[in-house]
C-alpha atoms as a PDB file:
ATOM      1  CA  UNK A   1       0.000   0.000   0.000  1.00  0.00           C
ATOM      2  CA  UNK A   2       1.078   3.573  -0.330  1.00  0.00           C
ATOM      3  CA  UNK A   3       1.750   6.568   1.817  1.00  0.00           C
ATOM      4  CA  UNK A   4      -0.095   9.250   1.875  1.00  0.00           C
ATOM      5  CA  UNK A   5      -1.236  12.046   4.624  1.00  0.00           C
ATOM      6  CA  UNK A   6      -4.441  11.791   6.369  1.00  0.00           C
ATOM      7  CA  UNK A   7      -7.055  14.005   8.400  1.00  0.00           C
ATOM      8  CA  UNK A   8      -9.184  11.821  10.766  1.00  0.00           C
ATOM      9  CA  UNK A   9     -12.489  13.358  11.678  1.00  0.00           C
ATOM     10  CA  UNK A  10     -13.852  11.601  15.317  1.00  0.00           C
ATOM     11  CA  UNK A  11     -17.314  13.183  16.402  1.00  0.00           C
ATOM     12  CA  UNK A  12     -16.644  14.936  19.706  1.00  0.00           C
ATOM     13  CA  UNK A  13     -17.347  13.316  22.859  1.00  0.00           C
ATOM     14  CA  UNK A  14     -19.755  16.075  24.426  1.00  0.00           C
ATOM     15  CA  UNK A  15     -20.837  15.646  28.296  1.00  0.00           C
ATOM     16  CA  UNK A  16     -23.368  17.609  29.726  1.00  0.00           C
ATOM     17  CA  UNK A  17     -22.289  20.699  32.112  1.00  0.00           C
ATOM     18  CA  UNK A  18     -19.699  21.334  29.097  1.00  0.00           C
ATOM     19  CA  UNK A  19     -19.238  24.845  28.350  1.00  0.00           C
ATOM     20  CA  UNK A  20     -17.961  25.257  24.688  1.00  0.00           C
ATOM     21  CA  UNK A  21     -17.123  27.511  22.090  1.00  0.00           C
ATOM     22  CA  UNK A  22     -17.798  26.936  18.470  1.00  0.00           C
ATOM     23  CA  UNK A  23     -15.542  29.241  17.017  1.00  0.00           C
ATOM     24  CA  UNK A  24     -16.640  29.484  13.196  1.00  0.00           C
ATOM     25  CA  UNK A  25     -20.177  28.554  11.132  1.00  0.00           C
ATOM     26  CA  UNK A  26     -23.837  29.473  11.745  1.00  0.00           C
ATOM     27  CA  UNK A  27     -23.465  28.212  15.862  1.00  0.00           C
ATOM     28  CA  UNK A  28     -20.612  30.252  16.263  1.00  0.00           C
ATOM     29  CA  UNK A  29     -20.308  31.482  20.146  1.00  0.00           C
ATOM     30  CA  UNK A  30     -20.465  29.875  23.677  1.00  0.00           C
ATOM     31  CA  UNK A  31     -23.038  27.677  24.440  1.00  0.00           C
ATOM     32  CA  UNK A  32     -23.772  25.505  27.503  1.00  0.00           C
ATOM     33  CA  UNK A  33     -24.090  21.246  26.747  1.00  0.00           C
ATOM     34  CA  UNK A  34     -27.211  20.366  28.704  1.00  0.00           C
ATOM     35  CA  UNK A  35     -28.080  17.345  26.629  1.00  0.00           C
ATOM     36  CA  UNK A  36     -26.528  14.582  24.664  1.00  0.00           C
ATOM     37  CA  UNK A  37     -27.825  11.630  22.473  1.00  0.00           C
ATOM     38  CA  UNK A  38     -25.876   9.028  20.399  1.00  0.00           C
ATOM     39  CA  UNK A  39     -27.540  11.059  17.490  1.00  0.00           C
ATOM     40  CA  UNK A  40     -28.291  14.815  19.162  1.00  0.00           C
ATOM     41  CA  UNK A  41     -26.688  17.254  21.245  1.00  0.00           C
ATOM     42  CA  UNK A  42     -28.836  20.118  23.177  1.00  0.00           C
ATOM     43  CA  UNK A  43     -27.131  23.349  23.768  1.00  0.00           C
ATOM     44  CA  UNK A  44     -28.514  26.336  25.497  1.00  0.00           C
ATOM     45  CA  UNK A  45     -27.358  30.157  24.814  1.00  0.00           C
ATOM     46  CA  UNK A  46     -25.869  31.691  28.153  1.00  0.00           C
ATOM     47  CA  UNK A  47     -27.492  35.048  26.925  1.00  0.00           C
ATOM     48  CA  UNK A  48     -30.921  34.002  25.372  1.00  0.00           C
ATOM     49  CA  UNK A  49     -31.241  30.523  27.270  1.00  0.00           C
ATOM     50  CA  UNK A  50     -32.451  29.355  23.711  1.00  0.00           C
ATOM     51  CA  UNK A  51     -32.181  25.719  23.580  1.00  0.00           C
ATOM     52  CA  UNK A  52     -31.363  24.052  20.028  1.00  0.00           C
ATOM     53  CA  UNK A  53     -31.469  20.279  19.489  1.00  0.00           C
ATOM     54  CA  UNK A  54     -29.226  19.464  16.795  1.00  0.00           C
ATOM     55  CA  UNK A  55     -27.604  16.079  15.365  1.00  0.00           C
ATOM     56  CA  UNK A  56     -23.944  16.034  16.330  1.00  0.00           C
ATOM     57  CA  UNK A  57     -21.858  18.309  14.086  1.00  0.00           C
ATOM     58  CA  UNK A  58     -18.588  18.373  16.160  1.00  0.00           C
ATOM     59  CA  UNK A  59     -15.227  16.442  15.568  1.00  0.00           C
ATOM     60  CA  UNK A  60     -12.092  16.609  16.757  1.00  0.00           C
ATOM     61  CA  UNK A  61      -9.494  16.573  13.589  1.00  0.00           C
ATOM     62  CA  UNK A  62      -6.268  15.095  13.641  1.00  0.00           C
ATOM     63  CA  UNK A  63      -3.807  14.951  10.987  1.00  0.00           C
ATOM     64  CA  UNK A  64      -1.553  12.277  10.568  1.00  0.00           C
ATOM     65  CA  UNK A  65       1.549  11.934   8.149  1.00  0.00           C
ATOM     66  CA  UNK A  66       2.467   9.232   5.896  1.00  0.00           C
ATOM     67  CA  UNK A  67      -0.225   6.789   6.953  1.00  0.00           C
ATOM     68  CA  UNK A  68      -2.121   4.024   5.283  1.00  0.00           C
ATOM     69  CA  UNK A  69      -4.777   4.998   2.719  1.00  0.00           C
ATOM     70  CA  UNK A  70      -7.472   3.448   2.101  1.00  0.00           C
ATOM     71  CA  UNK A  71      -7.303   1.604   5.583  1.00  0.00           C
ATOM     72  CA  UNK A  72      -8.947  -1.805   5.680  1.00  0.00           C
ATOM     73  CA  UNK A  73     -11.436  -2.194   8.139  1.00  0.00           C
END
């Protein structure tokens, strides 16, 4: 197989309590975690106290040099 360089995507592991900030895209800003699903995460707006159910859109992205490509699962 060849070489080649990788980004890994792995959905973010959200716990409730969590304060976060989404720095870029339509949910930029701090939010509060107050719920979390295998398929949905609820945040609330410290401001508004909005709360928006939305399927997980986080990951954590790691790039990785000269790795296998395609990997076999």
């Amino acid at each position: 197989m060849e070489q080649h360089d990788v980004t890994l995507f792995t959905p973010y592991p959200f716990r409730v309590g969590q304060k976060i900030h989404i720095q870029g895209g339509p949910r930029r800003g701090d939010w509060e975690v107050i719920g979390v699903t295998d398929h949905k995460v609820t945040l609330r707006c410290p401001f508004s106290l909005k709360e928006f159910a939305w399927s997980r859109f986080c990951y954590f992205m790691e790039e990785r040099k000269a790795v296998e490509w395609p990997q076999k699962d």
